[in-house]
C-alpha atoms as a PDB file:
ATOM      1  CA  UNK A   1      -6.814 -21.714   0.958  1.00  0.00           C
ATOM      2  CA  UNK A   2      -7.049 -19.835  -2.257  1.00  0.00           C
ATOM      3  CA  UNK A   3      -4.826 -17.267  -2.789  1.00  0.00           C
ATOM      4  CA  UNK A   4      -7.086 -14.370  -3.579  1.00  0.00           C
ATOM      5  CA  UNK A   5      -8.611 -15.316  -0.517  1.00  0.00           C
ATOM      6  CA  UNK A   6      -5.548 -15.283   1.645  1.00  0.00           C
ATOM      7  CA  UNK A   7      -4.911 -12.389   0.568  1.00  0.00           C
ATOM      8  CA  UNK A   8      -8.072 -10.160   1.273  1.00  0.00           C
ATOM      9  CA  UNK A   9      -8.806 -11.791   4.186  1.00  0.00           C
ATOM     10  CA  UNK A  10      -6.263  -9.757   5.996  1.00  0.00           C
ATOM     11  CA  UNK A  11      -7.628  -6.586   4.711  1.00  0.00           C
ATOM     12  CA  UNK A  12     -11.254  -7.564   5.432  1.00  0.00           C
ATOM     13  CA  UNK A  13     -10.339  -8.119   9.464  1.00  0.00           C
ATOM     14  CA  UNK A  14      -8.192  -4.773   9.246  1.00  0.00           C
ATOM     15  CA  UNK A  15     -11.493  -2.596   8.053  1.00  0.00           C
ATOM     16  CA  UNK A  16     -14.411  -4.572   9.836  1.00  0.00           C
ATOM     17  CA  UNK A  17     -11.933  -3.841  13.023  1.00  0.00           C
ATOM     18  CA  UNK A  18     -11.402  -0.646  12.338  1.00  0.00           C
ATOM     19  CA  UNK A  19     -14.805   0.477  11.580  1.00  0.00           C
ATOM     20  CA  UNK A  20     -16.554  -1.294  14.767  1.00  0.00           C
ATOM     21  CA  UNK A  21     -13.581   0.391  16.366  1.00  0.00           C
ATOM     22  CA  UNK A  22     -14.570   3.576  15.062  1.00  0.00           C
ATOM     23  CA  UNK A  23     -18.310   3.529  16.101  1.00  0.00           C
ATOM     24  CA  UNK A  24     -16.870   2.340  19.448  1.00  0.00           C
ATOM     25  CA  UNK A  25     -15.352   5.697  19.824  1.00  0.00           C
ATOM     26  CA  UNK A  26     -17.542   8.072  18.726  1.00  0.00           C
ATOM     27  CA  UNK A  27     -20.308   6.444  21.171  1.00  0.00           C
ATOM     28  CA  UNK A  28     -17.593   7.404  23.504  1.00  0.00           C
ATOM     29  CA  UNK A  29     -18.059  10.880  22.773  1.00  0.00           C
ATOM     30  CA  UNK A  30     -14.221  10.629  21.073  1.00  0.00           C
ATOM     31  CA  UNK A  31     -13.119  11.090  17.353  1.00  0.00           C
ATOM     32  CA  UNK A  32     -13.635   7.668  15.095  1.00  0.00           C
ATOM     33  CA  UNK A  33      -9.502   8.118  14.233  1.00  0.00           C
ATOM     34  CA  UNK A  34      -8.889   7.355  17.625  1.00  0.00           C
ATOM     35  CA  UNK A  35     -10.638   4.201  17.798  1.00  0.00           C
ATOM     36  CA  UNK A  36      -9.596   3.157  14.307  1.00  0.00           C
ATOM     37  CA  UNK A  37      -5.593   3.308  15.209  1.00  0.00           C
ATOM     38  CA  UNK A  38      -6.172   1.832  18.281  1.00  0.00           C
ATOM     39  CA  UNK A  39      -6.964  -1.270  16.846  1.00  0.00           C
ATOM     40  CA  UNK A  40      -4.865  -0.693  14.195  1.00  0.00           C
ATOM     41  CA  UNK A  41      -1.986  -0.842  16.668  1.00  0.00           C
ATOM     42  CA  UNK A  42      -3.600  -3.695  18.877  1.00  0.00           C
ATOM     43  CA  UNK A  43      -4.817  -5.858  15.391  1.00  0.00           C
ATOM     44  CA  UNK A  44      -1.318  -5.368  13.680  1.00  0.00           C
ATOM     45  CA  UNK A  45       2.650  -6.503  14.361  1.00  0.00           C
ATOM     46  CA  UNK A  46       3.258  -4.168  16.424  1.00  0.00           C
ATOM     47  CA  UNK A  47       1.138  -5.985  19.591  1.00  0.00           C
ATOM     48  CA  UNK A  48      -0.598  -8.637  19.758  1.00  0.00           C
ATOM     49  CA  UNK A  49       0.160  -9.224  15.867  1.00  0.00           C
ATOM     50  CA  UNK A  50      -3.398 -11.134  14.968  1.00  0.00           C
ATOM     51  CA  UNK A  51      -2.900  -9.547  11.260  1.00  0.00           C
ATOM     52  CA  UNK A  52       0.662 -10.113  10.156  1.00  0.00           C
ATOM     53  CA  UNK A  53       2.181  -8.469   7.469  1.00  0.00           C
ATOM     54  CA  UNK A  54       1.622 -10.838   3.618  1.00  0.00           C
ATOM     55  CA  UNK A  55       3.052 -10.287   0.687  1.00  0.00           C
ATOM     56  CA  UNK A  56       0.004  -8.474  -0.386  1.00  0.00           C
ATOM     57  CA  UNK A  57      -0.185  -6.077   2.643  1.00  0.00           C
ATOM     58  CA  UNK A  58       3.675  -5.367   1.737  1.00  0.00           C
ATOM     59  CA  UNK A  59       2.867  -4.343  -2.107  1.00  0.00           C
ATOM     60  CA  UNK A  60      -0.079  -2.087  -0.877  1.00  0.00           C
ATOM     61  CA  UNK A  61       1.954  -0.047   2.061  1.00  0.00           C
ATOM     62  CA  UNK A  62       4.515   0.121  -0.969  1.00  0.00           C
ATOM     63  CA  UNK A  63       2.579   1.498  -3.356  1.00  0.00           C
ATOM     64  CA  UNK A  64       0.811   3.944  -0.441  1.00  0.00           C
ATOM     65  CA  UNK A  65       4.315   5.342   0.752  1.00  0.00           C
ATOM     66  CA  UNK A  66       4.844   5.964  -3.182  1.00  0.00           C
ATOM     67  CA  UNK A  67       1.508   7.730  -3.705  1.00  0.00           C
ATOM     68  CA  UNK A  68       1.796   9.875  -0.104  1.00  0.00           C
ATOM     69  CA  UNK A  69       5.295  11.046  -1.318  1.00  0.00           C
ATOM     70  CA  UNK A  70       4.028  11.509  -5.233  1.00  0.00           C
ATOM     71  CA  UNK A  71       1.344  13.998  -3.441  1.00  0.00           C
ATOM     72  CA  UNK A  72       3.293  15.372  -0.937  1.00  0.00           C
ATOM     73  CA  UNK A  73       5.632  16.375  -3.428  1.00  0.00           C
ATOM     74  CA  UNK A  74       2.826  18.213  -5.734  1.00  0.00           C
ATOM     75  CA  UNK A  75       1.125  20.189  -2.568  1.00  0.00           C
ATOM     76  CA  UNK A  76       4.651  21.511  -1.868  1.00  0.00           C
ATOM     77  CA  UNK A  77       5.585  22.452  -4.828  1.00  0.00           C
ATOM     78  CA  UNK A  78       1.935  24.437  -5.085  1.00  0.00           C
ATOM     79  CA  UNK A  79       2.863  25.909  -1.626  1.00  0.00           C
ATOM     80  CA  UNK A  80       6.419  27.263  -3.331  1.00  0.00           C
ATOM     81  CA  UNK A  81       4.819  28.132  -6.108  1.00  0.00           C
END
């Protein structure tokens, strides 16, 4: 398989999941969140692992840990300030 493939593929399942998961719970009367980590946690490693973690999914949750801290840094410092 080609590699750009292999890797977006991954990331496809994660957000077609997630929104039909999402839908799913707001017909249920219930926040779209709630259905979007649910199969989050159900789709991913932690259960039934049908999306493991790539090398690609490992540079992107890298790179979002760095940007969450980057801004969580700059709203507390507007907070002190």
């Amino acid at each position: 398989m080609h590699h750009a493939v292999e890797a977006l593929l991954p990331i496809a399942a994660i957000l077609i999941a997630a929104k039909v998961a999402g839908a799913l719970s707001q017909r249920a009367g219930l926040p779209s969140v709630f259905g979007e980590l649910l199969v989050g946690l159900l789709i991913g490693p932690s259960w039934l692992g049908w999306v493991a973690p790539t090398e690609t999914l490992s540079i992107l949750a890298e790179r979002s840990e760095e940007h969450t801290s980057e801004l969580q840094s700059r709203v507390d410092i507007s907070y002190a300030v």
